[in-house]
Protein backbone atom coordinates (compact mmCIF):
# COMPACT_ATOMS: atom_id res chain seq x y z
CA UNK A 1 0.00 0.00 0.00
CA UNK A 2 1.54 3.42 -0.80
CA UNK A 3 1.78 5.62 2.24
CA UNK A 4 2.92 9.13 1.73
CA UNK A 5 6.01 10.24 3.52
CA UNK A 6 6.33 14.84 4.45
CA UNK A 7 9.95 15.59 5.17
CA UNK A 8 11.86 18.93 5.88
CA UNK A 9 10.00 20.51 8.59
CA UNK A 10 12.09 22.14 11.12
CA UNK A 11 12.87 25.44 13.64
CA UNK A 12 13.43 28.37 11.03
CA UNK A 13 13.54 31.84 12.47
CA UNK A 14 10.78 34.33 10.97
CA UNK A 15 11.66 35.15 7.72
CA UNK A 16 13.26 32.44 7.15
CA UNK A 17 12.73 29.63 4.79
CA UNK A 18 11.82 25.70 4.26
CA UNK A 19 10.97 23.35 1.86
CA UNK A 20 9.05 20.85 2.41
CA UNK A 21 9.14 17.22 0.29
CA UNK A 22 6.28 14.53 0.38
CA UNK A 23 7.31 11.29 -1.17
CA UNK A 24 5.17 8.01 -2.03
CA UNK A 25 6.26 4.71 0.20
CA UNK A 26 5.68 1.62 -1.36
CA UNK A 27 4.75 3.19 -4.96
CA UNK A 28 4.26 5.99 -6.65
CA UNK A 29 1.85 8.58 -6.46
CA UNK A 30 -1.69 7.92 -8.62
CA UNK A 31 -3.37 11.10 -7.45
CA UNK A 32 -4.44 13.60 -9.70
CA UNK A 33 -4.54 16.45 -7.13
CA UNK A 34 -1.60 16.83 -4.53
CA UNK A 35 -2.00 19.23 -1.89
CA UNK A 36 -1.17 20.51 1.17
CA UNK A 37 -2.74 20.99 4.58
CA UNK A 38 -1.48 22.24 8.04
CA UNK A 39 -2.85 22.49 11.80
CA UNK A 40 -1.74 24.33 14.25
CA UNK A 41 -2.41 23.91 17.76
CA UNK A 42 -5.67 24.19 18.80
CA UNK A 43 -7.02 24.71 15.46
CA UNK A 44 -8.42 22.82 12.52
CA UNK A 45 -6.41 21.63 9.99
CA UNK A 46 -6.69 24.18 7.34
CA UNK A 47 -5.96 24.09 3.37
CA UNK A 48 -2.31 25.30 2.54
CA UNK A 49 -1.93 24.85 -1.19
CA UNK A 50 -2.77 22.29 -3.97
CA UNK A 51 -1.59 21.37 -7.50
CA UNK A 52 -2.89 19.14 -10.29
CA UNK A 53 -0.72 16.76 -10.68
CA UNK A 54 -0.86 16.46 -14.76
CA UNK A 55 -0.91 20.29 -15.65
CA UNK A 56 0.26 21.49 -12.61
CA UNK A 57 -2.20 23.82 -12.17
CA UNK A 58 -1.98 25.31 -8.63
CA UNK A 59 -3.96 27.17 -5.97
CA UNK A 60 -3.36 28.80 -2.90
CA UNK A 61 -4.73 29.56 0.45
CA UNK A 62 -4.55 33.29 0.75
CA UNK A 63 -2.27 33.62 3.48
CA UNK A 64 0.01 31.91 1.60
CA UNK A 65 -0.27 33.39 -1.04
CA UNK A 66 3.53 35.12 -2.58
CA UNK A 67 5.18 32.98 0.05
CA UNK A 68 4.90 29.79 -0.37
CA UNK A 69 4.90 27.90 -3.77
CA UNK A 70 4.09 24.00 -4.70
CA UNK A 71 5.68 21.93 -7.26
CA UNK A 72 6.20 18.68 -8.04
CA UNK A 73 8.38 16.63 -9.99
CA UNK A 74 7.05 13.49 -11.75
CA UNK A 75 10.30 11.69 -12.83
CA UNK A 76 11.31 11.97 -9.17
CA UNK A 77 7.72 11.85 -8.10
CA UNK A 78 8.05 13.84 -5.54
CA UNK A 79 5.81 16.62 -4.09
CA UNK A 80 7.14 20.18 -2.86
CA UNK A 81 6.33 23.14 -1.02
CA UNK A 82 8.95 26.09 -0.59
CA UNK A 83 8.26 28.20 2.25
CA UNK A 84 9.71 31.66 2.41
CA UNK A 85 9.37 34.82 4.61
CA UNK A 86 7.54 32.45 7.10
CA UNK A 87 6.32 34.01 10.35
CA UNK A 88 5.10 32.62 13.22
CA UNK A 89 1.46 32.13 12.12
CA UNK A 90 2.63 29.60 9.75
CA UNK A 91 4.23 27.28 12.85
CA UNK A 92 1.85 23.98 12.66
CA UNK A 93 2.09 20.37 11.10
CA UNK A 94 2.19 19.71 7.76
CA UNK A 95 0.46 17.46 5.69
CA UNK A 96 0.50 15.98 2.41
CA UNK A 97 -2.65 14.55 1.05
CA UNK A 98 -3.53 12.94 -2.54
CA UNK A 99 -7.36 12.93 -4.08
CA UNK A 100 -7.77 10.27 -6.95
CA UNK A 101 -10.30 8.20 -7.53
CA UNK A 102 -11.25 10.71 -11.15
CA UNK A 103 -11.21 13.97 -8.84
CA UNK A 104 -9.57 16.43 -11.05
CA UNK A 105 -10.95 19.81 -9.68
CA UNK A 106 -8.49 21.55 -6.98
CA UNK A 107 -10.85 22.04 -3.90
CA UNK A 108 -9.68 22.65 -0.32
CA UNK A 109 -11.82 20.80 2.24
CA UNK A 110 -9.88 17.63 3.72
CA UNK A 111 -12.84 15.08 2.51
CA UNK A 112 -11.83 15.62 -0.60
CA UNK A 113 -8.89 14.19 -0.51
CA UNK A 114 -8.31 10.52 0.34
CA UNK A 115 -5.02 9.81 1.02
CA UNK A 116 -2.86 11.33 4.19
CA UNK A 117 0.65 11.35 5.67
CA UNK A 118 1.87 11.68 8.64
CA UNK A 119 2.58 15.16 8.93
CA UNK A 120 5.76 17.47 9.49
CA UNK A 121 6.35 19.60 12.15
CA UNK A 122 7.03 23.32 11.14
CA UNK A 123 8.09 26.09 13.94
CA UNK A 124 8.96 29.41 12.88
CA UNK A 125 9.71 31.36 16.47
CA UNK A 126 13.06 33.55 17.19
C-alpha cells in the first residue's frame, strides 16, 4: 500500500525559509490532485496549497499566497512546497494529502482528498 512520507520541517527563524518534500512509500503517487494541509495547535487543519498533478495547475490559500509555492516533480515523483518569509502564524504540522479516484478539480476541504501522511512539524519562532 503506498503511504505518503512529508519531510523537511524544522525550527526556522521568521523570515526564514523551508521546503518541504512529500514522497510516495511503497509506490508511486496515482493522485491527480496533490496538496497541502497544516494544523496548528488548537485549530483545525486548514488548506495550505494544492496542484494538479498532470498540468500542474496550482492554488493557494490566501495567506500563503507570494510565500509559499508547490511543485512537483514526476520523474522523481516527488511533491514540494517552498516556504519563504515564514512568520510565526505559519508554525503547525504539515500534511501531504492525494485525491484520486477521477477527482480532477483543486478544492480545499480535507474530505476531498483521500489519502494522508503523517505530517511534518514546522516552527517558525526567534
Amino acid at each position: 500500500q503506498v503511504q505518503l512520507v512529508e519531510s523537511g520541517g524544522g525550527l526556522v527563524q521568521p523570515g526564514g525559509s523551508l521546503r518541504l518534500s512529500c514522497t510516495a512509500s511503497g509506490g508511486t503517487f496515482s493522485k491527480n490532485i496533490m496538496g497541502w494541509f497544516r494544523q496548528a495547535p488548537g485549530k483545525e487543519r486548514e488548506f495550505v496549497a494544492a496542484i494538479r498533478w498532470i498540468t500542474t495547475t496550482t492554488y493557494y490559500a490566501d495567506p500563503v499566497k507570494g510565500r509559499f509555492t508547490i511543485s512537483r516533480d514526476n520523474a522523481a515523483n516527488t511533491l514540494s512546497l517552498q516556504m519563504n518569509s515564514l512568520k510565526p502564524d505559519d508554525t503547525a504540522v504539515y500534511y501531504c494529502a492525494g485525491a484520486g479516484g477521477g477527482r480532477y478539480r483543486i478544492e480545499t476541504y480535507e474530505a476531498y482528498y483521500d489519502s494522508w501522511g503523517q505530517g511534518t512539524q514546522v516552527t517558525v519562532s526567534s
